[in-house]
Protein backbone atom coordinates (compact mmCIF):
# COMPACT_ATOMS: atom_id res chain seq x y z
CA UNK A 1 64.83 113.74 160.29
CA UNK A 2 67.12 116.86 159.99
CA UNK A 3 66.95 116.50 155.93
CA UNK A 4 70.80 116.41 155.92
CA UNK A 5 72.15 113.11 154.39
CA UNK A 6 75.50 112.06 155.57
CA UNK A 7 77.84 111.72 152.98
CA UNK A 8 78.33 107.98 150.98
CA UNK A 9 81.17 106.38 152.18
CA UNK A 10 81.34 103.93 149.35
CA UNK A 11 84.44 105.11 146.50
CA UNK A 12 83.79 106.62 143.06
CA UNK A 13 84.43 104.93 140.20
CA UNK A 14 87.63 106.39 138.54
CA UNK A 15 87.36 109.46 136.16
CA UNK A 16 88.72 109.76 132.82
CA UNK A 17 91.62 112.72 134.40
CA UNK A 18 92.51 110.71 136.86
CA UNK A 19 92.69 107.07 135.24
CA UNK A 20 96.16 105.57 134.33
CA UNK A 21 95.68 104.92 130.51
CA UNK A 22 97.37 101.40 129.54
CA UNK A 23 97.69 99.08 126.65
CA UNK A 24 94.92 96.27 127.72
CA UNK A 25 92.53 99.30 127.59
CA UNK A 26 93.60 100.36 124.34
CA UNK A 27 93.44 96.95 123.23
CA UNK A 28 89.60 96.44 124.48
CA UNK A 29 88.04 99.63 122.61
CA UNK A 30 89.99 98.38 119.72
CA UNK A 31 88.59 94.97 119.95
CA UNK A 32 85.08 97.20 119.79
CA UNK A 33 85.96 99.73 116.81
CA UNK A 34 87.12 96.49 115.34
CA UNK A 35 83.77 94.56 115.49
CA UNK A 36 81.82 97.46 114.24
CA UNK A 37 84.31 97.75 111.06
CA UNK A 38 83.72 94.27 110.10
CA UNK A 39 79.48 94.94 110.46
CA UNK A 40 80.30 97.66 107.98
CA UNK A 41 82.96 95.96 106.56
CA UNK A 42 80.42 92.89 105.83
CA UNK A 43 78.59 94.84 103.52
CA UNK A 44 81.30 95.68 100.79
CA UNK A 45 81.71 91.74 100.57
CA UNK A 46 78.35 91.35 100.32
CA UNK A 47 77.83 93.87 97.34
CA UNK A 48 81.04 91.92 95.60
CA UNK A 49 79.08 89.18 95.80
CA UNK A 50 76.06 90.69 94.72
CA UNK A 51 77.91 92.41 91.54
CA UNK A 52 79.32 88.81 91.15
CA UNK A 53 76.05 87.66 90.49
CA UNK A 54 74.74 90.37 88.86
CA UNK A 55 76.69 89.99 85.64
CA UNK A 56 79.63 91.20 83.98
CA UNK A 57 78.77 95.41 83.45
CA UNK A 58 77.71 95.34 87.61
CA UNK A 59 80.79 93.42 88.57
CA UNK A 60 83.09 95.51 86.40
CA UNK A 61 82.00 98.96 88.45
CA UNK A 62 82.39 96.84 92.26
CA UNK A 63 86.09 95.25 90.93
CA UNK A 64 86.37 99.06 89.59
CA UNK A 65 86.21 100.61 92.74
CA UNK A 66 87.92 98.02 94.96
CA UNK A 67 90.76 98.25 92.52
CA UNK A 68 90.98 102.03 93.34
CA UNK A 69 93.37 103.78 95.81
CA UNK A 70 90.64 103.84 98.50
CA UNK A 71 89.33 100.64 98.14
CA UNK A 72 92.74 98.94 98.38
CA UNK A 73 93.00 101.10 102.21
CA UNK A 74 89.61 100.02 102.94
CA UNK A 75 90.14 96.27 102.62
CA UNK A 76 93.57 96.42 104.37
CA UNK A 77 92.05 97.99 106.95
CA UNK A 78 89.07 95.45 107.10
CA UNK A 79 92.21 92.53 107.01
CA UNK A 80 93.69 94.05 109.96
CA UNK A 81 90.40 94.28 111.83
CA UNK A 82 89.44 90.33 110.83
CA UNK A 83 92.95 89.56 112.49
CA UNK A 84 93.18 91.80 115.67
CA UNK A 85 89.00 90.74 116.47
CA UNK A 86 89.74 87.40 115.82
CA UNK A 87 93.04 87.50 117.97
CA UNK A 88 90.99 89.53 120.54
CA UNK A 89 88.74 87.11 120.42
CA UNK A 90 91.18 84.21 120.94
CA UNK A 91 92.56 86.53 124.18
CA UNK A 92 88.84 86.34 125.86
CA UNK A 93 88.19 83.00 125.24
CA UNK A 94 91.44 82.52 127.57
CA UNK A 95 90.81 85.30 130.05
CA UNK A 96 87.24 83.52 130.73
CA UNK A 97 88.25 79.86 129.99
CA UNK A 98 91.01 78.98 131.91
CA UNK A 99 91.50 82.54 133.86
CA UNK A 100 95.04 82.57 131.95
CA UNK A 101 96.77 86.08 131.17
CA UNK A 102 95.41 88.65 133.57
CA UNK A 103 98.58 89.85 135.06
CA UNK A 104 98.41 93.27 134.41
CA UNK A 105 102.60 92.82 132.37
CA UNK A 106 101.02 89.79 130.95
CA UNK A 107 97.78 91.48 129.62
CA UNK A 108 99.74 94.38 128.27
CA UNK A 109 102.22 92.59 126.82
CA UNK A 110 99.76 90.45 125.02
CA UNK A 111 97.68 93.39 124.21
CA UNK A 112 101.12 94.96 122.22
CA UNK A 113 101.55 91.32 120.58
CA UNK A 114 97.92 91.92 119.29
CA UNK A 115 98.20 95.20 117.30
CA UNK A 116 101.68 93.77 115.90
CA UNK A 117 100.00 90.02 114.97
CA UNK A 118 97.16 92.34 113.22
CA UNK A 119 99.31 94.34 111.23
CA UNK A 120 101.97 92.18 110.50
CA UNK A 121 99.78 89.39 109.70
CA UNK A 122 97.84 91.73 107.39
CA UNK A 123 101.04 93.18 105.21
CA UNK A 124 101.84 89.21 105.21
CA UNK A 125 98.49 88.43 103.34
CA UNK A 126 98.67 91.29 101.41
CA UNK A 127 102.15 90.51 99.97
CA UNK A 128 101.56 86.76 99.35
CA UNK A 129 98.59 87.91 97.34
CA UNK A 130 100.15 90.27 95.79
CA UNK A 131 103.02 87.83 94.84
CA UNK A 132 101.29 85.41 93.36
């Protein structure tokens, strides 16, 4: 053996300078970011629930601070994360099902509709909630 190996002809995998950013990639680490927000997200409803049950001084600091500025942003942000994980969701069951969507004009088109249903769909909860 010379102790020279010859060079692997199999291709790289693509790196992050040279990779052609697009929206169905976007769309998949969202559908990630979005499942870990609603771990987290879990929680708060869980400590409602908790104060709920706790009595009337416990529940009045939890509805105290999800009344607040912040805690208005935090659960419109954990509405738009329910609806573009469970729309995400609803995407993968399809892809895997019945192999439907994976044109690449398809799949970003779809992945586009997703971040408008989740937004869209969360101002519409918001403002029906807030109407009544």
């Amino acid at each position: 053996m010379s102790g020279t190996n010859p060079a692997d002809p199999r291709p790289l995998s693509p790196h992050l300078g040279i990779w052609r950013y697009h929206a169905t990639m976007f769309a998949s680490i969202t559908h990630r970011f979005t499942g870990i927000g609603l771990y987290f997200g879990t929680f708060l409803i869980a400590a409602w629930l908790i104060g709920l049950a706790s009595g009337p001084e416990t529940y009045d600091i939890i509805e105290s601070v999800i009344a607040s500025i912040p805690g208005q942003v935090i659960l419109f942000a954990w509405t738009v994360a329910v609806l573009f994980h469970f729309a995400t969701g609803i995407r993968f069951l399809l892809w895997d099902g019945p192999h439907i969507g994976f044109d690449p004009k398809t799949a970003s088109a779809v992945s586009i509709f997703l971040y408008a249903f989740a937004v869209l769909g969360s101002v519409a909860i918001w403002a029906a909630v807030l109407w009544l």
